[in-house]
Protein backbone atom coordinates (compact mmCIF):
# COMPACT_ATOMS: atom_id res chain seq x y z
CA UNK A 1 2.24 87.58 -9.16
CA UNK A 2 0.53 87.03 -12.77
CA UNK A 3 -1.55 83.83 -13.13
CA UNK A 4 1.19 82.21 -14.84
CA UNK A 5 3.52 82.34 -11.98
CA UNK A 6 0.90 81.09 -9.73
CA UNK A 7 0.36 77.99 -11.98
CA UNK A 8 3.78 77.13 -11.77
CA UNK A 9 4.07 77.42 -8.50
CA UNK A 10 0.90 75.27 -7.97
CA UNK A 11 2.18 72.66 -10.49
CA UNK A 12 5.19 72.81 -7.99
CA UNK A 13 3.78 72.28 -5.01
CA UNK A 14 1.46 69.51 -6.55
CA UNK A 15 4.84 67.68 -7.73
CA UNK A 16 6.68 68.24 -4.44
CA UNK A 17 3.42 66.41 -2.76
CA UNK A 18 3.44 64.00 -5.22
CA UNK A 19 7.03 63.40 -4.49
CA UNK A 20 6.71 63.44 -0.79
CA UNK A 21 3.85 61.34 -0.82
CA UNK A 22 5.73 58.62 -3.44
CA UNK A 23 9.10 58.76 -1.03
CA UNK A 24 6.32 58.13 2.00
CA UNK A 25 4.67 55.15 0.13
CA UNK A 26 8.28 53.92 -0.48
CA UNK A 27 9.81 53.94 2.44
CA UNK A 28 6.67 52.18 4.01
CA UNK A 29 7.14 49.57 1.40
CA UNK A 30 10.41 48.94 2.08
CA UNK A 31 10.00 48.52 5.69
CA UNK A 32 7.39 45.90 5.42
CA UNK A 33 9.47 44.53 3.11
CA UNK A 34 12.03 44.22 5.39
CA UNK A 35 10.17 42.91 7.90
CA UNK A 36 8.92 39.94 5.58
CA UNK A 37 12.52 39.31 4.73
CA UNK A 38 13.11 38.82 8.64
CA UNK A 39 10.02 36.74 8.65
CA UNK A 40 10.88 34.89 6.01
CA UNK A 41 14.61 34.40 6.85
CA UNK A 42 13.43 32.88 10.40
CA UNK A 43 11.16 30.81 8.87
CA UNK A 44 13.88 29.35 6.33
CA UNK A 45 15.91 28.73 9.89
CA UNK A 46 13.14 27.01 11.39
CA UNK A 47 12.67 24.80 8.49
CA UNK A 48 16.43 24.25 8.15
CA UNK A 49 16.73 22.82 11.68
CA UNK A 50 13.55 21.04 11.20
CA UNK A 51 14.72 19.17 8.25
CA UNK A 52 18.24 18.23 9.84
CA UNK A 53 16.04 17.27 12.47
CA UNK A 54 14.29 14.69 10.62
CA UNK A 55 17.22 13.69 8.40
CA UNK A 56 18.89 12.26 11.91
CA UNK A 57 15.75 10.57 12.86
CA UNK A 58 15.38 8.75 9.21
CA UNK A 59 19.45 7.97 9.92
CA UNK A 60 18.45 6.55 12.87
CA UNK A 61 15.44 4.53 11.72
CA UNK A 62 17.83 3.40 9.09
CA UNK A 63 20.35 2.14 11.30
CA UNK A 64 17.55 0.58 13.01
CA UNK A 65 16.00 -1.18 10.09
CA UNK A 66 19.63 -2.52 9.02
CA UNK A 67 20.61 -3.78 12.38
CA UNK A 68 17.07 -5.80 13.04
CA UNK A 69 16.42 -3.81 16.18
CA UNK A 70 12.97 -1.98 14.38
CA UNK A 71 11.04 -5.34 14.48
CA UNK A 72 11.39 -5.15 18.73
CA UNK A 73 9.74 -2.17 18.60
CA UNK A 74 5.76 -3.28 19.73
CA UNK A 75 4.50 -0.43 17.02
CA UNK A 76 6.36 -1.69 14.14
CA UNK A 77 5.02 -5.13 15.57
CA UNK A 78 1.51 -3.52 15.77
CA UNK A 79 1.73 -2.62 12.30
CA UNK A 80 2.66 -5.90 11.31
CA UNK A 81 -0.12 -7.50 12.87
CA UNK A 82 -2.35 -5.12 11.28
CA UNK A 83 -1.03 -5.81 7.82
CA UNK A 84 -0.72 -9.45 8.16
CA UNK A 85 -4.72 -9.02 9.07
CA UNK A 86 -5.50 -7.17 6.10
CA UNK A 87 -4.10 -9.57 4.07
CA UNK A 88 -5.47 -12.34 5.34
CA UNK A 89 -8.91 -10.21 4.49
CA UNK A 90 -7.80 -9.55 1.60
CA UNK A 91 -7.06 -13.33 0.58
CA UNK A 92 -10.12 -14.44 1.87
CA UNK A 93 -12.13 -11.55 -0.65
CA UNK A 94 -9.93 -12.87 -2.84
CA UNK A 95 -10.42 -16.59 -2.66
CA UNK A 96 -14.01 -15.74 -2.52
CA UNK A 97 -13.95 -13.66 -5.95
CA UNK A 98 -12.19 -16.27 -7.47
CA UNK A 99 -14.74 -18.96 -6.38
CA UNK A 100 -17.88 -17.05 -7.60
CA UNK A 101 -16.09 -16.15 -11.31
CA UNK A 102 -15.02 -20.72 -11.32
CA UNK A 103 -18.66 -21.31 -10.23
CA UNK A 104 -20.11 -18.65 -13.18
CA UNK A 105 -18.02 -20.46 -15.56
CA UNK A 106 -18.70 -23.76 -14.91
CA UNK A 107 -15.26 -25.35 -13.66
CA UNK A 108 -14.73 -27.10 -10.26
CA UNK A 109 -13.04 -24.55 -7.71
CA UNK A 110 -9.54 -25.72 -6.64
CA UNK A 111 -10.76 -26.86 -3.38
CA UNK A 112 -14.00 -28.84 -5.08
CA UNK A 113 -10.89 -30.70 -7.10
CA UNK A 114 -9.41 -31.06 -3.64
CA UNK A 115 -12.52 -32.22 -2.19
CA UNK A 116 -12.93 -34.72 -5.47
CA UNK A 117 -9.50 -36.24 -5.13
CA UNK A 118 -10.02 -37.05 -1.45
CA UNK A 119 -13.37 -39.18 -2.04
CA UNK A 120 -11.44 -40.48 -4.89
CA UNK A 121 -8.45 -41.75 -2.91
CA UNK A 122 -11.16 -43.21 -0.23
CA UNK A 123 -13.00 -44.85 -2.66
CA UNK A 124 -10.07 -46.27 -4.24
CA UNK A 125 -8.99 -47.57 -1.27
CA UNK A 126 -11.97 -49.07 -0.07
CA UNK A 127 -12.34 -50.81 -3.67
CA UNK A 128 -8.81 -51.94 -2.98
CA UNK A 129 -9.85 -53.75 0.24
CA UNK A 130 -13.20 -55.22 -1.73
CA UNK A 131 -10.96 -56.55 -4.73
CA UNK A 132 -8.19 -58.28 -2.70
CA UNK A 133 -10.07 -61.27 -2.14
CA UNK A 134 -11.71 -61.52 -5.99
CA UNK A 135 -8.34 -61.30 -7.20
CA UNK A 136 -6.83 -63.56 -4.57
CA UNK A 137 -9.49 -66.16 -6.28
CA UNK A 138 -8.98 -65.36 -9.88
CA UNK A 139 -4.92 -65.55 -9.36
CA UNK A 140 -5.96 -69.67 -7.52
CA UNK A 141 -8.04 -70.38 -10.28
CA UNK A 142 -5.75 -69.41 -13.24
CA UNK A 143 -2.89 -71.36 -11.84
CA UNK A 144 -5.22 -74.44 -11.16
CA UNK A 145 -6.54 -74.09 -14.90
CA UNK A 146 -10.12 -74.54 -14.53
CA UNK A 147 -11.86 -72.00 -16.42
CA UNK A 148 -15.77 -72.79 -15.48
CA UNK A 149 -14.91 -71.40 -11.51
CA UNK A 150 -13.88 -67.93 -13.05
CA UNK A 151 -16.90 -65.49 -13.18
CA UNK A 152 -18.17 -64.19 -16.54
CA UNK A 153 -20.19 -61.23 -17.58
């Protein structure tokens, strides 16, 4: 065999390694690709079924919600409580906010107006009860028309 014969038949036997080696590497490949296409296709299954799953539960919260019947449940009652409380907090923070920003500025709160009104309406009425009997006089004393009995300033 000359040396160029043997080259070729190395380069040959390099390739047909090469080749082998390639068709190996493939055909691994492709099995663990076909195992992640099982994995994956029983994963898209279990997601399926999970989803219809969940789609009959919202139906049948739905149903629920329409009909009344949720508000029996003692969670969703629960949960009302608990949101009623928060609001209540959150009024009260509120309220409290609004009071310190009417106090920075100067103007009576709502419930200092509230507060206000009630002494006025007590005081009013207790000047009513004074006054009765001054005007009682003054209304004698006109008709009888003697002017020196009136009270002047």
């Amino acid at each position: 065999m000359t040396t160029t014969q043997t080259k070729t038949a190395e380069k040959t036997g390099v390739t047909q390694n090469v080749e082998s080696f390639l068709k190996g590497q493939l055909s691994h490949a492709q099995k663990r690709f076909e195992g992640l296409e099982g994995e994956a296709n029983k994963a898209f299954k279990v997601l399926e079924t999970r989803g219809q799953e969940a789609k009959k539960e919202v139906q049948a919260l739905w149903t629920k919600v329409q009909a009344g019947e949720l508000r029996a449940d003692p969670r969703v009652q629960e949960l009302t409580k608990k949101v009623d409380a928060a609001g209540a907090g959150l009024r009260k923070r509120l309220d409290g906010l609004q009071a310190k920003v009417v106090e920075a500025v100067g103007v009576a709160s709502q419930s200092q107006v509230q507060q206000i009104t009630h002494e006025l309406g007590r005081l009013s009425k207790k000047l009513d009860v004074l006054l009765k009997p001054t005007r009682r006089a003054h209304g004698t004393t006109k008709n009888s028309g003697s002017a020196a009995s009136s009270p002047r300033a």
